[in-house]
Each structure stands twice: as structure tokens, then as C-alpha cells.
PDB file of N, CA and C in Angstrom:
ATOM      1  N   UNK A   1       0.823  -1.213   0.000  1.00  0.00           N
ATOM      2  CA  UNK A   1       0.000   0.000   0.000  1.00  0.00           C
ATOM      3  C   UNK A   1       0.857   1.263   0.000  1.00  0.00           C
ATOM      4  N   UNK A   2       0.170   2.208  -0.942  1.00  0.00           N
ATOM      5  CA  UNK A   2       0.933   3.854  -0.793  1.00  0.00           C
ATOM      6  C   UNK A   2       1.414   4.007   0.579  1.00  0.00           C
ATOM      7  N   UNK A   3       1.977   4.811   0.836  1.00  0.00           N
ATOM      8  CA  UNK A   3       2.382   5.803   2.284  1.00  0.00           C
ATOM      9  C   UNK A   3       1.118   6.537   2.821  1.00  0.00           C
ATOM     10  N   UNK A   4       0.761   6.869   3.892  1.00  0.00           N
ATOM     11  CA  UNK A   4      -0.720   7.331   4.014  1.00  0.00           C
ATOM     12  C   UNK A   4      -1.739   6.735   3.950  1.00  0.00           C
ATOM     13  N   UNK A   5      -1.305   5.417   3.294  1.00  0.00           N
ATOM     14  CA  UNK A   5      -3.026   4.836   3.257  1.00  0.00           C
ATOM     15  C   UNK A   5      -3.390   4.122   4.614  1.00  0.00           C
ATOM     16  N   UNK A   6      -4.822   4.182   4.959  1.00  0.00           N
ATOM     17  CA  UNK A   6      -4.969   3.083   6.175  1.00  0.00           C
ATOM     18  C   UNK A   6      -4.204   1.467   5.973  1.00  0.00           C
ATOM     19  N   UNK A   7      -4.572   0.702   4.621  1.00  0.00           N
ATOM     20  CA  UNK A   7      -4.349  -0.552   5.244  1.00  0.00           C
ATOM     21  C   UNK A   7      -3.045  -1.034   4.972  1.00  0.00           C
ATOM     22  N   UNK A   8      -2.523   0.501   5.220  1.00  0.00           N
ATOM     23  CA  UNK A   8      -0.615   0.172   5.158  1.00  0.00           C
ATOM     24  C   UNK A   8      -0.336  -0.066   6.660  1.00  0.00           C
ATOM     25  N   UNK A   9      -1.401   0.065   7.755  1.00  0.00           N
ATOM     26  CA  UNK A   9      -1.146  -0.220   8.889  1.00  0.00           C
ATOM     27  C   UNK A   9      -1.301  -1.713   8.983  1.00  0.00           C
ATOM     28  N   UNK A  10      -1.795  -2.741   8.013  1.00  0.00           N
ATOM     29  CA  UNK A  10      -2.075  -4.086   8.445  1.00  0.00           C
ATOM     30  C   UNK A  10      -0.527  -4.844   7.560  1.00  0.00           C
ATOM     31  N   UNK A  11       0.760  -3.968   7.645  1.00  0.00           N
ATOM     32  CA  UNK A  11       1.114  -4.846   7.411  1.00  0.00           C
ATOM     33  C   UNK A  11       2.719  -3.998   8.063  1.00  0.00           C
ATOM     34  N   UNK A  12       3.677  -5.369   8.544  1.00  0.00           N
ATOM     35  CA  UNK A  12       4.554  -4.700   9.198  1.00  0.00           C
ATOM     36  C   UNK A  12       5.910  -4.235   8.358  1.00  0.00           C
ATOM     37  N   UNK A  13       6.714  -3.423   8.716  1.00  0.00           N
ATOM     38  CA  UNK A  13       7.939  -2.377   8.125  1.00  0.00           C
ATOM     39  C   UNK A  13       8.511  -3.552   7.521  1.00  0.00           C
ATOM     40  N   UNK A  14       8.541  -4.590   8.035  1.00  0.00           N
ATOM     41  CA  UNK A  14       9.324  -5.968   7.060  1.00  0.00           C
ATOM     42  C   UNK A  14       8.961  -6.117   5.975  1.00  0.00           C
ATOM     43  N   UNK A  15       7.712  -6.462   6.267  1.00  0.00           N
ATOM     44  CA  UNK A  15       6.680  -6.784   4.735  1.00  0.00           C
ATOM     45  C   UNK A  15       6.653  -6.211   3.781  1.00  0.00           C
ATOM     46  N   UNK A  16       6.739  -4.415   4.321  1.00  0.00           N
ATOM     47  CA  UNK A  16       5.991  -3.797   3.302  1.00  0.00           C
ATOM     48  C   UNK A  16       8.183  -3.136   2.479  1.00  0.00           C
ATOM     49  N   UNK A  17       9.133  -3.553   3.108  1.00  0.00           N
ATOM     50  CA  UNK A  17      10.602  -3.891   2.692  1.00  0.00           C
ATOM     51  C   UNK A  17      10.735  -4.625   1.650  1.00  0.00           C
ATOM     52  N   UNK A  18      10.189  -5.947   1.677  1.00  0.00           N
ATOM     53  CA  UNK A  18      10.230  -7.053   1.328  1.00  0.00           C
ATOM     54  C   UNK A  18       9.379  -7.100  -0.119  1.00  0.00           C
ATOM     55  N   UNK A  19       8.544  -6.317   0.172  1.00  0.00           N
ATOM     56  CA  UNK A  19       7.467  -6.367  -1.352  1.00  0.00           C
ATOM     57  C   UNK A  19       8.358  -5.220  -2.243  1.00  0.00           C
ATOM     58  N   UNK A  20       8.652  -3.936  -1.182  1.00  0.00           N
ATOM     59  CA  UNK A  20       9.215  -2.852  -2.471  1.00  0.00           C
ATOM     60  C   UNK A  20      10.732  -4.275  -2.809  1.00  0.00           C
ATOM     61  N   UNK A  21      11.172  -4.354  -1.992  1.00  0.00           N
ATOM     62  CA  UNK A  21      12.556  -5.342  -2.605  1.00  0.00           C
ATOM     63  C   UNK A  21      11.998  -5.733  -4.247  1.00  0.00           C
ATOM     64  N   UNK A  22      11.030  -6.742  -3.901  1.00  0.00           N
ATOM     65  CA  UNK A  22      10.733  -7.705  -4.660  1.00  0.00           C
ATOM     66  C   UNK A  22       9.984  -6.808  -6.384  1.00  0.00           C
ATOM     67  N   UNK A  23       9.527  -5.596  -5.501  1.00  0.00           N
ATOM     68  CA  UNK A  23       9.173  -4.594  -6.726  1.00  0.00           C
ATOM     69  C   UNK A  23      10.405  -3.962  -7.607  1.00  0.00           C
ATOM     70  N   UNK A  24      11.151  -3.893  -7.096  1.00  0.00           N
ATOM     71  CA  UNK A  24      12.169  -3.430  -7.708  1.00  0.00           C
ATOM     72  C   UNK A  24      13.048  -4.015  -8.730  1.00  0.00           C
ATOM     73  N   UNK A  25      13.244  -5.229  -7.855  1.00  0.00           N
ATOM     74  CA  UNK A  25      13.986  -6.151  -8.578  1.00  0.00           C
ATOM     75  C   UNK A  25      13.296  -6.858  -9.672  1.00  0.00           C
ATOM     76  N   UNK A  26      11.777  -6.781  -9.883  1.00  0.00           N
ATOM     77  CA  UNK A  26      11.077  -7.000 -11.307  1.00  0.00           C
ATOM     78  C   UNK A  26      11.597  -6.145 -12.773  1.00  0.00           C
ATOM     79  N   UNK A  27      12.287  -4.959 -12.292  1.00  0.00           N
ATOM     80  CA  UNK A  27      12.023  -4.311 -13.447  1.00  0.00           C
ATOM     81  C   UNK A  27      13.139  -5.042 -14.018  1.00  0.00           C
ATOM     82  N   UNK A  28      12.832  -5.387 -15.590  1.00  0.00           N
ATOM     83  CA  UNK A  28      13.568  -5.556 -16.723  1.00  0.00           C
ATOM     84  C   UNK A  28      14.503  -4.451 -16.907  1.00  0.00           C
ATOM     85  N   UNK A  29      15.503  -5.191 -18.132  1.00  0.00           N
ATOM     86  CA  UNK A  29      16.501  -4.850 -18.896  1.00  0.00           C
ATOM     87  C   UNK A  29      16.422  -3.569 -19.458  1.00  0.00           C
ATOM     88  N   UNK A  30      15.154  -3.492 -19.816  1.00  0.00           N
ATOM     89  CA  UNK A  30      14.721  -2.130 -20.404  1.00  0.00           C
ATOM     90  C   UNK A  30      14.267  -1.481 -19.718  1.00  0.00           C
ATOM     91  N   UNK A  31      14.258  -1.272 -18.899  1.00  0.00           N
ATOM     92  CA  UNK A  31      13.258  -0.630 -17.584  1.00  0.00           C
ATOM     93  C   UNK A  31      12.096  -0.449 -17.561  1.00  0.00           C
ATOM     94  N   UNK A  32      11.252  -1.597 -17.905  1.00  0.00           N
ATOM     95  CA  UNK A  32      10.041  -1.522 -17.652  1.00  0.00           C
ATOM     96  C   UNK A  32       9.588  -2.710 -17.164  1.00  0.00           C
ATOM     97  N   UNK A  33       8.245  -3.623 -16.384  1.00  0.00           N
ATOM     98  CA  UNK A  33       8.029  -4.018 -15.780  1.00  0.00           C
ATOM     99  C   UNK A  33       6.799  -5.150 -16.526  1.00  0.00           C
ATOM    100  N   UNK A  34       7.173  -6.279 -15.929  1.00  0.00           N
ATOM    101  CA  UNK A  34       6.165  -7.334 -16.562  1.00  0.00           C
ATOM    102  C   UNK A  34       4.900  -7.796 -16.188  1.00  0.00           C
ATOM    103  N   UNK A  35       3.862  -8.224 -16.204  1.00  0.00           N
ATOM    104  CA  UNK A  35       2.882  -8.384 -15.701  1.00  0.00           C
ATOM    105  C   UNK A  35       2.160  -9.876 -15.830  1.00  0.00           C
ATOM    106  N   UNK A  36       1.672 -10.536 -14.998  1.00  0.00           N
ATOM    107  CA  UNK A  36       1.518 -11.794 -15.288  1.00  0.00           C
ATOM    108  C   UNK A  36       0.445 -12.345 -15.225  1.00  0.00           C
ATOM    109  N   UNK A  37      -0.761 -11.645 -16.180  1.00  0.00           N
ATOM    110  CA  UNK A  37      -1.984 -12.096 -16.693  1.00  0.00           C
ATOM    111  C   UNK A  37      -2.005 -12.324 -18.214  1.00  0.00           C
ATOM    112  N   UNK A  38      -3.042 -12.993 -18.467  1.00  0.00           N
ATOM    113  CA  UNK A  38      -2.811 -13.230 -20.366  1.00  0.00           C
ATOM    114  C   UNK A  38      -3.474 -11.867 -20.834  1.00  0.00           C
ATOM    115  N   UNK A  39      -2.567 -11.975 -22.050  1.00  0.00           N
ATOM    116  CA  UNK A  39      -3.032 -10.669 -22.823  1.00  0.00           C
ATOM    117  C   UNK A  39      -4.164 -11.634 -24.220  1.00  0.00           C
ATOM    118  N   UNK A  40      -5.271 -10.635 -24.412  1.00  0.00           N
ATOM    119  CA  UNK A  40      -6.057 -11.302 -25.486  1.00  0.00           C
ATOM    120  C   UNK A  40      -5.308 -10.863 -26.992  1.00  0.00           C
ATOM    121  N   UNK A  41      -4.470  -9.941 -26.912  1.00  0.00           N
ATOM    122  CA  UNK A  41      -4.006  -9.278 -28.343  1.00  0.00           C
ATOM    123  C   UNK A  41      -2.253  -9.157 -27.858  1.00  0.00           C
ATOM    124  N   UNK A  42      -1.915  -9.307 -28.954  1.00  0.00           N
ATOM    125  CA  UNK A  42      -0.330  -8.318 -29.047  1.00  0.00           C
ATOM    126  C   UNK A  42      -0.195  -7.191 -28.533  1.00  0.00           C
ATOM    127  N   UNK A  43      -1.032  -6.136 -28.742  1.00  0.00           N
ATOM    128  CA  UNK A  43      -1.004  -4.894 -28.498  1.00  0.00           C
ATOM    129  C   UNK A  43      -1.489  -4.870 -27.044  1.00  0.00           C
ATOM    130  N   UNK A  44      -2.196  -5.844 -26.411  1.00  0.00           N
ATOM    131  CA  UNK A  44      -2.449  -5.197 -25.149  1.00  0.00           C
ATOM    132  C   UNK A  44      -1.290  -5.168 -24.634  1.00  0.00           C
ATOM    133  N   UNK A  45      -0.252  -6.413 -24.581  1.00  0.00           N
ATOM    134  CA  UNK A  45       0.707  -6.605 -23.603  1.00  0.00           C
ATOM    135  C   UNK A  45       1.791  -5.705 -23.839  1.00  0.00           C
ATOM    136  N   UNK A  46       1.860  -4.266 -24.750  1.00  0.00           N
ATOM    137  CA  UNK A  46       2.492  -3.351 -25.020  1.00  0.00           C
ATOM    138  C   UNK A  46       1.790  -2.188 -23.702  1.00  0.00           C
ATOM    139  N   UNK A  47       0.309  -2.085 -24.295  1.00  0.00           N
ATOM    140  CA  UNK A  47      -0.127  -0.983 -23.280  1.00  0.00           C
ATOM    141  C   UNK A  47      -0.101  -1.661 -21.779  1.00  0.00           C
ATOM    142  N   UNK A  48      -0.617  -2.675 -21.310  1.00  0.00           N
ATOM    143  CA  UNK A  48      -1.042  -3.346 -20.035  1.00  0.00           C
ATOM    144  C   UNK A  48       0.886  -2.927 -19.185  1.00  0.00           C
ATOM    145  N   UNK A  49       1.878  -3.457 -19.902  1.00  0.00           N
ATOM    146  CA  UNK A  49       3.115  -3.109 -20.058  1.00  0.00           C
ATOM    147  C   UNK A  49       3.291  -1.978 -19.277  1.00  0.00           C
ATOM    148  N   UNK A  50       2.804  -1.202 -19.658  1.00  0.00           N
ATOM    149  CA  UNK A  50       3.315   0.613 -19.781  1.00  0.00           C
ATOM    150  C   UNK A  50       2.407   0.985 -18.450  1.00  0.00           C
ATOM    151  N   UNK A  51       1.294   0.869 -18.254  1.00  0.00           N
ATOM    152  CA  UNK A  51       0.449   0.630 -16.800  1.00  0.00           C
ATOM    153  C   UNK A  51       1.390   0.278 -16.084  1.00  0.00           C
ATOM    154  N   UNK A  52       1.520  -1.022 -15.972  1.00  0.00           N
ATOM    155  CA  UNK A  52       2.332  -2.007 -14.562  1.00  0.00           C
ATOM    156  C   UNK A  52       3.752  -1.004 -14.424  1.00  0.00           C
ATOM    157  N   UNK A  53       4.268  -0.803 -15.432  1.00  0.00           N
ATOM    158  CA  UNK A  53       5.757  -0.004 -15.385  1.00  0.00           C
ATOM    159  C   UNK A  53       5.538   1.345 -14.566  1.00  0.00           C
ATOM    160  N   UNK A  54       4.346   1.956 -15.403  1.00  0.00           N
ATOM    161  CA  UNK A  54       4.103   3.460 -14.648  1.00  0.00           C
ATOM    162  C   UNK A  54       3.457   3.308 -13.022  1.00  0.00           C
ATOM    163  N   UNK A  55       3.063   2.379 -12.699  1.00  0.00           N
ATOM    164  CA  UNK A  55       2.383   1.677 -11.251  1.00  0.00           C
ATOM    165  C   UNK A  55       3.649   1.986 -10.885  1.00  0.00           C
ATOM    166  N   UNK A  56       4.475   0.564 -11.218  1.00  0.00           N
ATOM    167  CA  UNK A  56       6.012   0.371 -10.225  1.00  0.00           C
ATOM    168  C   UNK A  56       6.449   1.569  -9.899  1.00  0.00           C
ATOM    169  N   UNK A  57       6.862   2.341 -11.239  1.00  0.00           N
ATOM    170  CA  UNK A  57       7.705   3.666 -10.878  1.00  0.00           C
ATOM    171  C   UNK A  57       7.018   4.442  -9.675  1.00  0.00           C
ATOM    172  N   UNK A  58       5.908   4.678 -10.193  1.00  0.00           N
ATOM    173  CA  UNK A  58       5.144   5.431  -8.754  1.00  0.00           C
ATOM    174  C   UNK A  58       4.845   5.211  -6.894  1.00  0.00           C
ATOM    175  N   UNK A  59       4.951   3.190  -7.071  1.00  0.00           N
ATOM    176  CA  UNK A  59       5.103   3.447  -6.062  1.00  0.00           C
ATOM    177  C   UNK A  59       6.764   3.296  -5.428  1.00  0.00           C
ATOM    178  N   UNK A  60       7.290   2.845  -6.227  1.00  0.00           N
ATOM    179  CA  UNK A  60       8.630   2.684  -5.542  1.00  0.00           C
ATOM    180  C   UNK A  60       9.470   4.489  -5.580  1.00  0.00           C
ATOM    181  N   UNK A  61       8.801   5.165  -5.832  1.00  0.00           N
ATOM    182  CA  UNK A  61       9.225   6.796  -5.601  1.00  0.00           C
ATOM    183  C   UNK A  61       8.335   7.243  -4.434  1.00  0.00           C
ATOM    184  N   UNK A  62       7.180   6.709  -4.235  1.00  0.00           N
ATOM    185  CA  UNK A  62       6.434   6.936  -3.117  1.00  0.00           C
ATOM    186  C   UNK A  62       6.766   6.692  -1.673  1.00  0.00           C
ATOM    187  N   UNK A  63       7.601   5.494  -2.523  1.00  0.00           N
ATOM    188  CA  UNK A  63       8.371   5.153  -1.051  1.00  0.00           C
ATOM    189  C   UNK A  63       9.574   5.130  -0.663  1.00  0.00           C
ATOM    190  N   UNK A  64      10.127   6.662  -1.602  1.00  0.00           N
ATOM    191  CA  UNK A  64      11.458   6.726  -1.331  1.00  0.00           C
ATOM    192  C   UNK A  64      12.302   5.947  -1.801  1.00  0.00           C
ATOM    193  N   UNK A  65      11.891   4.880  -2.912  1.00  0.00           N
ATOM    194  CA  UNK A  65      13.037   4.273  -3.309  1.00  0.00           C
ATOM    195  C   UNK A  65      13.687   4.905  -4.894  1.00  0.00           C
ATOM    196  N   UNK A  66      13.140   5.262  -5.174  1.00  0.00           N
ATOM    197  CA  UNK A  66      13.418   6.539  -6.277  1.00  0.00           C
ATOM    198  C   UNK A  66      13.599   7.785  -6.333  1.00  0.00           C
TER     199      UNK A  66
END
């Protein structure tokens, strides 16, 4: 969860370490970020792509890791 939000209280300073870790270390070669639902077209998994990437970036700057 963002910084500020309530149900960032249901989870402890480890956890919420442990997930940005694990967020971070997703991003690809190219710097952008993968997502792991099926795409119905080619083109979604370009845009769906660019979502999950612009997510990551945001929250891992949210939380100071950017």
C-alpha cells in the first residue's frame, strides 16, 4: 500500500521492505516491468506493459526508493 493509506497499517515495516525489494527487482533490462496475466491481443501486452511499469515507478518513488 501507498504511504498514508490506512491498510498500510495491516502490514509490518518488514513486509511492506520485502514487497518494495521484490518490486524493484522486477524491473527488466529495459526498464520496464512485466505483468503476469494473459493478454487477449499483441497490443495489449504493449499498453497493459506501460500501466504495470508506470504503477512500479510510482510506487517505488512513493516510497522513497526513487
Amino acid at each position: 500500500p501507498q504511504p498514508g493509506l490506512r491498510s498500510r497499517a495491516l502490514f509490518s515495516t518488514e513486509q511492506i521492505e520485502t514487497g518494495l525489494d521484490a518490486l524493484a527487482a522486477g524491473q527488466q533490462d529495459d526498464g520496464g516491468w512485466l505483468f503476469d496475466w494473459a493478454a487477449w491481443a499483441p497490443a495489449q501486452s504493449t499498453e497493459w506493459r506501460g500501466l504495470v511499469t508506470l504503477r512500479a515507478l510510482q510506487t517505488l518513488r512513493a516510497n522513497g526508493r526513487i
